[in-house]
C-alpha atoms as a PDB file:
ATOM      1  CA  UNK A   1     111.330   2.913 248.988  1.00  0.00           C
ATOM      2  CA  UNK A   2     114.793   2.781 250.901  1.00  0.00           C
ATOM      3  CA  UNK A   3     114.791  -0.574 253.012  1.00  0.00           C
ATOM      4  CA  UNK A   4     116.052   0.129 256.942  1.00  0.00           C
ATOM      5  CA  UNK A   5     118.950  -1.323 257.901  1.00  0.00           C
ATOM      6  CA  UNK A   6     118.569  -3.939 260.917  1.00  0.00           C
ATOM      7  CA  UNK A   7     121.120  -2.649 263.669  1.00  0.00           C
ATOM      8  CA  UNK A   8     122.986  -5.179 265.271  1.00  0.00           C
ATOM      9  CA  UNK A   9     124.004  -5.896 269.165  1.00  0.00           C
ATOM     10  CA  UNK A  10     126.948  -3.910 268.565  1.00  0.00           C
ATOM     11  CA  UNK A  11     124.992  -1.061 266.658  1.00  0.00           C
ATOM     12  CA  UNK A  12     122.450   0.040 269.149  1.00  0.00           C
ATOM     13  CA  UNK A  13     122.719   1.513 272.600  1.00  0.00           C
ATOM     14  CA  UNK A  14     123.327  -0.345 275.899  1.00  0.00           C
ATOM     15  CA  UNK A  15     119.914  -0.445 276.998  1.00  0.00           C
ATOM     16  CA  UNK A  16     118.830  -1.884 273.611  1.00  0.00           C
ATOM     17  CA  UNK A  17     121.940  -4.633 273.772  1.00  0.00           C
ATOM     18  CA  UNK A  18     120.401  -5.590 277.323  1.00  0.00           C
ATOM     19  CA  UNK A  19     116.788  -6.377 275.575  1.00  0.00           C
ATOM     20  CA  UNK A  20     118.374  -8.002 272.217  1.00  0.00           C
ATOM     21  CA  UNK A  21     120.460 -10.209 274.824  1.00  0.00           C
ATOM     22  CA  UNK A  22     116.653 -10.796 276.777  1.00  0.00           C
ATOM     23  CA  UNK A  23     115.087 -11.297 273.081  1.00  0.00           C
ATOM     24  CA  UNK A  24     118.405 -13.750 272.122  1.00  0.00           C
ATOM     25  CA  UNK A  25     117.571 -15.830 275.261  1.00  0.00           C
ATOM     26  CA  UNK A  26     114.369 -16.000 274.745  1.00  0.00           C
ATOM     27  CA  UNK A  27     113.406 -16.181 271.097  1.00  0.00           C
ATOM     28  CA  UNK A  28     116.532 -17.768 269.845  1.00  0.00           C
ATOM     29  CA  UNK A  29     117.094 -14.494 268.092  1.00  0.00           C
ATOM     30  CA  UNK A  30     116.284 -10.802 267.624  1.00  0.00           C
ATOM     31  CA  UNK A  31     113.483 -10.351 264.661  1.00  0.00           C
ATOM     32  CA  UNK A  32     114.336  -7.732 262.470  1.00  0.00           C
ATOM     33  CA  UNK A  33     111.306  -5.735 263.707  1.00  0.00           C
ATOM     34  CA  UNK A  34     112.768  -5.556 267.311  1.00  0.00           C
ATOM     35  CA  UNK A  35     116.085  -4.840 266.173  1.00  0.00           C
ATOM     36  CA  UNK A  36     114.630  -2.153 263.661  1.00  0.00           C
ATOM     37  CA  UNK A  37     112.410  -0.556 267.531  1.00  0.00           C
ATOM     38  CA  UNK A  38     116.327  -0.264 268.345  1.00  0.00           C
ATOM     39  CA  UNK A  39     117.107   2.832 266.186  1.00  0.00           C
ATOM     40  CA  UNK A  40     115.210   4.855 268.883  1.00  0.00           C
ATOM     41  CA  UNK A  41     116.998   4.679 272.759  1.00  0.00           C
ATOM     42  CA  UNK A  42     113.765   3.925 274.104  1.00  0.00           C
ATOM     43  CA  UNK A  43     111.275   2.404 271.340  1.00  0.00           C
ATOM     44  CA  UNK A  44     112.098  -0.803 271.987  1.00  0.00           C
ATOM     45  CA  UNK A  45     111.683  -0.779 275.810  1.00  0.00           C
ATOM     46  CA  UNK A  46     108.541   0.939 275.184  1.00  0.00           C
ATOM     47  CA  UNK A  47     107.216  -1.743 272.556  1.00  0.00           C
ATOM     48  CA  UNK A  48     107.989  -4.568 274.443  1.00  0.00           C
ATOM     49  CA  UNK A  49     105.973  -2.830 277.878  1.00  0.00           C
ATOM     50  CA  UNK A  50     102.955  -2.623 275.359  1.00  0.00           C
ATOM     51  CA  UNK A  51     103.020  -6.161 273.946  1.00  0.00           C
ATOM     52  CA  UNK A  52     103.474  -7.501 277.371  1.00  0.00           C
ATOM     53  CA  UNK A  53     100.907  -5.793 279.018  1.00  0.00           C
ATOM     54  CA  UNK A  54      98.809  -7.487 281.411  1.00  0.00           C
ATOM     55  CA  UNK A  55      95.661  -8.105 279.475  1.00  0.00           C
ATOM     56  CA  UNK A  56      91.837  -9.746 279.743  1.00  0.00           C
ATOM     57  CA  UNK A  57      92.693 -11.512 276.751  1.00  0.00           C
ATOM     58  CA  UNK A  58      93.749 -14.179 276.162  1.00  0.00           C
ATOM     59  CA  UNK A  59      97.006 -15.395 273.592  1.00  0.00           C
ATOM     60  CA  UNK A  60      94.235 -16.879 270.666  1.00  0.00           C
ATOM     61  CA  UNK A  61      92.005 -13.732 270.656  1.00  0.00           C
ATOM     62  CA  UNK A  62      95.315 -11.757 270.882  1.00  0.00           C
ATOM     63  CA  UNK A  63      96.437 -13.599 267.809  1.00  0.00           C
ATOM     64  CA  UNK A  64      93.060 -12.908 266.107  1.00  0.00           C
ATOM     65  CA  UNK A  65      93.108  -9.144 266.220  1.00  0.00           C
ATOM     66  CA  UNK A  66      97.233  -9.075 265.122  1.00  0.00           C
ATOM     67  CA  UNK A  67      96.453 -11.346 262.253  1.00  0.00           C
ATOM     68  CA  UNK A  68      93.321  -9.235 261.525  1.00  0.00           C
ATOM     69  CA  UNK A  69      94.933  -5.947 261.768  1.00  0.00           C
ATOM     70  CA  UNK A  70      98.232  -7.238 259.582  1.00  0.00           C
ATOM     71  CA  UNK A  71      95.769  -7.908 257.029  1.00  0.00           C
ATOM     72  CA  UNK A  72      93.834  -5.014 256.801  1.00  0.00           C
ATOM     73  CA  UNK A  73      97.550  -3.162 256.978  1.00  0.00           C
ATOM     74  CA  UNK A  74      98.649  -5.097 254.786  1.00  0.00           C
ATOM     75  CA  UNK A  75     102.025  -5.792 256.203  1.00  0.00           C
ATOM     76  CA  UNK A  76     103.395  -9.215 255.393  1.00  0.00           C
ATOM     77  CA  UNK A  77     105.700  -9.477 258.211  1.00  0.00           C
ATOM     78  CA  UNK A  78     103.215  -9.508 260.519  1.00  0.00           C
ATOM     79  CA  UNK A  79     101.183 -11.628 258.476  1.00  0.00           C
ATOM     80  CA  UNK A  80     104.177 -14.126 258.343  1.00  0.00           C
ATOM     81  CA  UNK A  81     104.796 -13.777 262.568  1.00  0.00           C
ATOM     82  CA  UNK A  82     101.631 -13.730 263.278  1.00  0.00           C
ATOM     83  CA  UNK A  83     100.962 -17.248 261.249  1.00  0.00           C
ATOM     84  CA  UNK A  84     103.778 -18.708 263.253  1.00  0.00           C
ATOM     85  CA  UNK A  85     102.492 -17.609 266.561  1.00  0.00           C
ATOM     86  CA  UNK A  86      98.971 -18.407 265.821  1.00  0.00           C
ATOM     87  CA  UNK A  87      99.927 -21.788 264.978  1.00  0.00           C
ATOM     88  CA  UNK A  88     101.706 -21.986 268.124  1.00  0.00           C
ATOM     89  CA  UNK A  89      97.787 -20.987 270.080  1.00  0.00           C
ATOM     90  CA  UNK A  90      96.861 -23.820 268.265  1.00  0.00           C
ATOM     91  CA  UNK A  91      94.931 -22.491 265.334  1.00  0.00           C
ATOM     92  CA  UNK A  92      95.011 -24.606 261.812  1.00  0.00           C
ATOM     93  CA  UNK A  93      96.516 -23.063 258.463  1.00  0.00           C
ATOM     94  CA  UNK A  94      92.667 -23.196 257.179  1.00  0.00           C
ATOM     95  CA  UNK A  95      91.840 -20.854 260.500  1.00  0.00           C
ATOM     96  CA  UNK A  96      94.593 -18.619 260.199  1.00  0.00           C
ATOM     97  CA  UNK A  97      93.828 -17.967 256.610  1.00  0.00           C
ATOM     98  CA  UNK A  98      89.968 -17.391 257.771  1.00  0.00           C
ATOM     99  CA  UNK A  99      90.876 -15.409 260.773  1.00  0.00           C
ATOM    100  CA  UNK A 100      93.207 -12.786 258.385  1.00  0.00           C
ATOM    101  CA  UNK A 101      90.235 -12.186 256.309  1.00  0.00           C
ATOM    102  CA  UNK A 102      88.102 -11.215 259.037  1.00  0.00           C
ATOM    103  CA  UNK A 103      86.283 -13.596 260.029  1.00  0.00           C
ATOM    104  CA  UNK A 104      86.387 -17.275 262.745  1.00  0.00           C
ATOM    105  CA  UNK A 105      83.287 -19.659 261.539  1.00  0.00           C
ATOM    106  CA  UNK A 106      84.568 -22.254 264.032  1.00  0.00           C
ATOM    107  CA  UNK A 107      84.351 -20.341 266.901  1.00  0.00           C
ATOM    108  CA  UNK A 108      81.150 -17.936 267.539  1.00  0.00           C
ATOM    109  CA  UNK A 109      82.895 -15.238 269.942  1.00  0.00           C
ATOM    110  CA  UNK A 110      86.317 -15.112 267.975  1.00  0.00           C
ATOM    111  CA  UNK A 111      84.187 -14.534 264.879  1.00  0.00           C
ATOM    112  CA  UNK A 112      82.431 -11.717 266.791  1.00  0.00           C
ATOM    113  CA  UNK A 113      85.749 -10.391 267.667  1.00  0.00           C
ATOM    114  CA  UNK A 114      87.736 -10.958 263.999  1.00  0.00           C
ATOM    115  CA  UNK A 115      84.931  -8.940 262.287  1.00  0.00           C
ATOM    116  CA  UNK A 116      84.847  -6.239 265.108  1.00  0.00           C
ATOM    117  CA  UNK A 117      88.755  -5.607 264.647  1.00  0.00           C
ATOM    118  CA  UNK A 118      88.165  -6.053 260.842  1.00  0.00           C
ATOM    119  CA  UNK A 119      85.791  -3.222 261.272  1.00  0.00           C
ATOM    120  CA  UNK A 120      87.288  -0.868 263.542  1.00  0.00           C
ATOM    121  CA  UNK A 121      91.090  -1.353 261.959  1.00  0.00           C
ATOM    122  CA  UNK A 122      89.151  -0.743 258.396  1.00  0.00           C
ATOM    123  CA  UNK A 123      87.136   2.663 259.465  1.00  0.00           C
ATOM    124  CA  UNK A 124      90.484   3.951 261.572  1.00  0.00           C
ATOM    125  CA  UNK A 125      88.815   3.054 265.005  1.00  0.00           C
ATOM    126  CA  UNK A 126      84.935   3.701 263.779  1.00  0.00           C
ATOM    127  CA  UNK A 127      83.339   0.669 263.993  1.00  0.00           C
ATOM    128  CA  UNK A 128      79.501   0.752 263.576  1.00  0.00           C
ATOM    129  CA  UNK A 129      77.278   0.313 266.603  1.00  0.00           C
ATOM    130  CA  UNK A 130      76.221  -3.013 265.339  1.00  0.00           C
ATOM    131  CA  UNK A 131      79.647  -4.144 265.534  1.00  0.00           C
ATOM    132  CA  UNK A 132      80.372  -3.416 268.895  1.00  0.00           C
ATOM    133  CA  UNK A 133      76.605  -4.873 270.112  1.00  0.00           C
ATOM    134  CA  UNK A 134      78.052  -8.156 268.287  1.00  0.00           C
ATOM    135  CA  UNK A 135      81.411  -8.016 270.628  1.00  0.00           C
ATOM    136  CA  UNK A 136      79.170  -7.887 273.556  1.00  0.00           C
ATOM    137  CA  UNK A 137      76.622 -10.070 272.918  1.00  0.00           C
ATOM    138  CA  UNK A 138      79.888 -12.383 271.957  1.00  0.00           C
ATOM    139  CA  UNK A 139      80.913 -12.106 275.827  1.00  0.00           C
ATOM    140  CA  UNK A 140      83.020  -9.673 275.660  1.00  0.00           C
ATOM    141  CA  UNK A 141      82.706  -6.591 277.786  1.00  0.00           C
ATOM    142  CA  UNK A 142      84.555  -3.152 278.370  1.00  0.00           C
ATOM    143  CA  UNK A 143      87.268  -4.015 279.887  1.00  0.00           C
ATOM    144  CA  UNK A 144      88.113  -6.553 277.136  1.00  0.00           C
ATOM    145  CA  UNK A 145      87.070  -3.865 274.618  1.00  0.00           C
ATOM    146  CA  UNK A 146      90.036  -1.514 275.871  1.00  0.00           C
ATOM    147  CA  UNK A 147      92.279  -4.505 276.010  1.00  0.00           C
ATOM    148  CA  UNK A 148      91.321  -4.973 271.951  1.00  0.00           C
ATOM    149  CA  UNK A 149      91.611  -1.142 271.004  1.00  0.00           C
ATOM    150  CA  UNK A 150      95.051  -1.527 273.321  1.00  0.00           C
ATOM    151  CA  UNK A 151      96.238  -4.920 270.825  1.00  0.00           C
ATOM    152  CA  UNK A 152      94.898  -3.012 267.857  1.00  0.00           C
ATOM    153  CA  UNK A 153      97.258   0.102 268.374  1.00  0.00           C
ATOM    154  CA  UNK A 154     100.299  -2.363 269.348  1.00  0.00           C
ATOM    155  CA  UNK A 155     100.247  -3.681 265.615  1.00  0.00           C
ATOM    156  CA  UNK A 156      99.319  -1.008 263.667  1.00  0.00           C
ATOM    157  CA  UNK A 157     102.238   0.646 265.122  1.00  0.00           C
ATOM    158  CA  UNK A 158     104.585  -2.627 264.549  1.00  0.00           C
ATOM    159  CA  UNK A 159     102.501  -3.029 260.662  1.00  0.00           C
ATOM    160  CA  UNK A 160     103.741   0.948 260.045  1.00  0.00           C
ATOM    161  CA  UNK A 161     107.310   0.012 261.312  1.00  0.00           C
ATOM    162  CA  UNK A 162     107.538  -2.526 258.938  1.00  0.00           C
ATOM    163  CA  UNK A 163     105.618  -0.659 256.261  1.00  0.00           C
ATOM    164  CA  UNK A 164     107.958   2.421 256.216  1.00  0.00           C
ATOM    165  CA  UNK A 165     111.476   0.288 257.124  1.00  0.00           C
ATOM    166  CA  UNK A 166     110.859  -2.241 254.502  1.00  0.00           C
ATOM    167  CA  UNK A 167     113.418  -4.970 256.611  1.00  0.00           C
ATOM    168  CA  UNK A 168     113.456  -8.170 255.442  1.00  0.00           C
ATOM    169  CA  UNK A 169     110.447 -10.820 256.822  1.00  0.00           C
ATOM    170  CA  UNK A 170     112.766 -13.471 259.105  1.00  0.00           C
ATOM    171  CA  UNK A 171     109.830 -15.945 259.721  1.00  0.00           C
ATOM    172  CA  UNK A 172     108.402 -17.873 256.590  1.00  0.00           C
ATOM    173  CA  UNK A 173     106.470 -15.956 254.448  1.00  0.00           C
ATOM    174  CA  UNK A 174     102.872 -16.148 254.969  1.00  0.00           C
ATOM    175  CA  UNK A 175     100.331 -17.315 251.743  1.00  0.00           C
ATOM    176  CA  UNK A 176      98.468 -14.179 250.355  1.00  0.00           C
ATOM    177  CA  UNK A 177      94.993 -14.429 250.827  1.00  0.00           C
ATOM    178  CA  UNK A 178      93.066 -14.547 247.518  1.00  0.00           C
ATOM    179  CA  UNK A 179      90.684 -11.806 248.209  1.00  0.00           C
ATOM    180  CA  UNK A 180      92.021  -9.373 250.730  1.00  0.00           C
ATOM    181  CA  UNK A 181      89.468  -7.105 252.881  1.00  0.00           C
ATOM    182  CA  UNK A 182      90.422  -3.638 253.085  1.00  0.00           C
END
Protein backbone atom coordinates (compact mmCIF):
# COMPACT_ATOMS: atom_id res chain seq x y z
CA UNK A 1 0.00 0.00 0.00
CA UNK A 2 1.39 3.56 -1.05
CA UNK A 3 1.97 5.58 2.31
CA UNK A 4 0.37 9.44 2.03
CA UNK A 5 2.56 12.01 2.15
CA UNK A 6 2.03 14.49 5.26
CA UNK A 7 1.63 18.07 3.61
CA UNK A 8 3.33 20.68 5.28
CA UNK A 9 2.31 24.50 6.32
CA UNK A 10 3.60 25.52 3.12
CA UNK A 11 1.84 22.58 1.14
CA UNK A 12 -1.76 23.05 1.96
CA UNK A 13 -4.17 25.88 1.38
CA UNK A 14 -4.57 29.09 3.44
CA UNK A 15 -7.41 28.03 5.37
CA UNK A 16 -5.60 24.78 6.32
CA UNK A 17 -2.18 26.95 7.26
CA UNK A 18 -4.63 29.04 9.62
CA UNK A 19 -5.73 25.62 11.56
CA UNK A 20 -2.04 23.94 11.44
CA UNK A 21 -0.90 27.46 12.96
CA UNK A 22 -4.21 26.92 15.68
CA UNK A 23 -3.04 23.06 15.98
CA UNK A 24 0.96 24.41 16.32
CA UNK A 25 -0.21 26.67 19.21
CA UNK A 26 -2.01 24.43 20.72
CA UNK A 27 -0.62 20.93 20.48
CA UNK A 28 2.96 21.85 20.09
CA UNK A 29 2.60 20.44 16.63
CA UNK A 30 0.42 19.26 13.74
CA UNK A 31 -0.12 15.20 13.97
CA UNK A 32 0.28 13.67 10.83
CA UNK A 33 -3.44 12.76 10.81
CA UNK A 34 -4.46 16.51 10.81
CA UNK A 35 -1.98 17.42 8.40
CA UNK A 36 -3.00 14.30 6.20
CA UNK A 37 -7.38 16.03 6.76
CA UNK A 38 -5.31 18.91 4.88
CA UNK A 39 -5.22 17.32 1.37
CA UNK A 40 -8.97 18.25 1.14
CA UNK A 41 -9.74 22.44 1.36
CA UNK A 42 -12.25 21.75 3.82
CA UNK A 43 -11.68 18.21 5.63
CA UNK A 44 -9.83 19.50 8.14
CA UNK A 45 -12.16 22.37 9.20
CA UNK A 46 -14.83 19.91 9.05
CA UNK A 47 -12.95 17.25 11.34
CA UNK A 48 -11.99 19.49 13.84
CA UNK A 49 -16.07 20.97 14.08
CA UNK A 50 -16.87 17.17 14.72
CA UNK A 51 -14.27 16.38 17.39
CA UNK A 52 -15.10 19.55 19.12
CA UNK A 53 -18.58 19.26 19.23
CA UNK A 54 -20.41 20.16 22.21
CA UNK A 55 -21.19 16.84 23.75
CA UNK A 56 -23.07 15.01 26.99
CA UNK A 57 -20.00 13.23 27.41
CA UNK A 58 -17.61 13.60 29.06
CA UNK A 59 -13.42 13.48 28.00
CA UNK A 60 -12.98 9.65 29.87
CA UNK A 61 -16.09 8.07 28.22
CA UNK A 62 -14.98 9.97 25.04
CA UNK A 63 -11.64 8.28 25.39
CA UNK A 64 -13.37 4.90 25.97
CA UNK A 65 -15.32 4.68 22.75
CA UNK A 66 -11.99 6.14 20.53
CA UNK A 67 -9.83 3.56 22.17
CA UNK A 68 -12.63 0.98 21.65
CA UNK A 69 -13.35 1.81 18.14
CA UNK A 70 -9.30 2.04 17.21
CA UNK A 71 -9.26 -1.39 18.34
CA UNK A 72 -11.92 -2.95 16.71
CA UNK A 73 -10.46 -0.85 13.44
CA UNK A 74 -7.56 -1.82 14.08
CA UNK A 75 -5.68 1.33 13.43
CA UNK A 76 -2.57 1.77 15.53
CA UNK A 77 -2.39 5.41 15.34
CA UNK A 78 -5.28 5.86 17.06
CA UNK A 79 -4.48 3.23 19.34
CA UNK A 80 -1.11 5.06 20.05
CA UNK A 81 -3.12 8.83 20.45
CA UNK A 82 -5.66 7.59 22.04
CA UNK A 83 -3.23 5.87 24.89
CA UNK A 84 -1.65 9.25 25.29
CA UNK A 85 -4.85 11.11 25.71
CA UNK A 86 -6.42 8.56 27.86
CA UNK A 87 -3.60 8.73 30.11
CA UNK A 88 -3.97 12.33 30.18
CA UNK A 89 -8.17 11.58 31.60
CA UNK A 90 -6.38 9.83 34.03
CA UNK A 91 -6.80 6.21 33.11
CA UNK A 92 -3.79 3.59 34.07
CA UNK A 93 -1.78 1.58 31.28
CA UNK A 94 -3.63 -1.66 32.88
CA UNK A 95 -7.15 0.36 32.03
CA UNK A 96 -6.27 1.49 28.77
CA UNK A 97 -5.21 -1.93 27.74
CA UNK A 98 -8.73 -3.25 29.31
CA UNK A 99 -10.73 -0.47 27.89
CA UNK A 100 -9.22 -1.31 24.01
CA UNK A 101 -10.43 -4.76 24.40
CA UNK A 102 -13.82 -3.85 25.19
CA UNK A 103 -14.36 -3.87 28.30
CA UNK A 104 -13.85 -1.27 32.02
CA UNK A 105 -14.09 -3.81 35.22
CA UNK A 106 -13.23 -0.81 37.42
CA UNK A 107 -15.88 1.23 36.55
CA UNK A 108 -19.60 -0.31 36.13
CA UNK A 109 -21.08 2.40 33.57
CA UNK A 110 -17.79 2.75 31.42
CA UNK A 111 -17.87 -1.04 31.19
CA UNK A 112 -21.52 -0.75 30.04
CA UNK A 113 -20.42 1.75 27.57
CA UNK A 114 -16.84 -0.05 26.29
CA UNK A 115 -18.85 -3.23 25.47
CA UNK A 116 -21.79 -1.23 23.85
CA UNK A 117 -19.23 0.58 21.39
CA UNK A 118 -17.37 -2.82 21.16
CA UNK A 119 -20.65 -4.09 19.94
CA UNK A 120 -22.05 -1.60 17.76
CA UNK A 121 -18.39 -0.66 16.04
CA UNK A 122 -18.11 -4.73 15.60
CA UNK A 123 -21.78 -5.32 13.87
CA UNK A 124 -21.30 -1.81 11.70
CA UNK A 125 -23.80 0.11 14.04
CA UNK A 126 -26.10 -3.17 15.00
CA UNK A 127 -25.74 -3.63 18.38
CA UNK A 128 -28.15 -6.18 20.00
CA UNK A 129 -31.04 -4.95 22.11
CA UNK A 130 -29.38 -6.29 25.15
CA UNK A 131 -26.59 -4.06 24.57
CA UNK A 132 -28.27 -0.97 24.39
CA UNK A 133 -30.71 -2.01 27.66
CA UNK A 134 -27.09 -2.37 29.38
CA UNK A 135 -26.14 1.45 28.24
CA UNK A 136 -29.28 2.54 29.85
CA UNK A 137 -29.54 0.76 32.75
CA UNK A 138 -25.65 2.06 32.99
CA UNK A 139 -27.16 5.77 33.17
CA UNK A 140 -26.89 6.62 30.07
CA UNK A 141 -29.81 7.89 28.08
CA UNK A 142 -30.62 9.12 24.41
CA UNK A 143 -29.16 11.99 24.24
CA UNK A 144 -25.83 10.46 25.38
CA UNK A 145 -26.56 7.57 22.99
CA UNK A 146 -26.43 10.08 19.89
CA UNK A 147 -23.46 11.75 21.44
CA UNK A 148 -21.71 7.94 21.34
CA UNK A 149 -22.96 6.98 17.71
CA UNK A 150 -21.68 10.88 16.98
CA UNK A 151 -17.82 9.84 18.76
CA UNK A 152 -18.12 6.48 17.06
CA UNK A 153 -18.39 7.97 13.42
CA UNK A 154 -15.60 10.73 14.34
CA UNK A 155 -12.97 7.78 14.63
CA UNK A 156 -13.92 5.42 12.33
CA UNK A 157 -13.57 8.13 9.89
CA UNK A 158 -10.01 9.30 11.47
CA UNK A 159 -9.14 4.98 11.88
CA UNK A 160 -10.01 4.83 7.76
CA UNK A 161 -7.80 7.99 7.20
CA UNK A 162 -5.08 6.42 8.71
CA UNK A 163 -5.91 2.97 7.39
CA UNK A 164 -5.87 4.00 3.66
CA UNK A 165 -2.89 6.95 4.06
CA UNK A 166 -0.62 4.69 5.90
CA UNK A 167 1.37 8.12 7.54
CA UNK A 168 3.66 7.48 9.98
CA UNK A 169 2.24 7.12 13.96
CA UNK A 170 3.95 10.55 15.68
CA UNK A 171 2.90 9.59 19.30
CA UNK A 172 4.59 6.40 20.89
CA UNK A 173 3.45 3.38 19.65
CA UNK A 174 0.84 1.75 21.61
CA UNK A 175 1.44 -2.22 23.04
CA UNK A 176 -0.68 -4.71 20.90
CA UNK A 177 -3.15 -6.29 22.84
CA UNK A 178 -2.63 -10.08 23.07
CA UNK A 179 -6.00 -11.14 21.99
CA UNK A 180 -7.69 -8.54 19.87
CA UNK A 181 -11.71 -8.46 19.61
CA UNK A 182 -12.95 -8.06 16.25
Amino acid sequence: MTQFNVPTRDEVSANNQVLFDNLQKGLGFVPNLYASFAHSETALGDYLALQNRKSSLRAKEREVINLVVSQVNDCRYCQSAHTVLGKMNGFSDEQILQIRSGEASFDAKLDALAKFVQETTINRGKPSAEAVENLFAAGYNKANLVDIIMVIGDKIISNYLHGVGQFAIDFPIAPELEAVAA
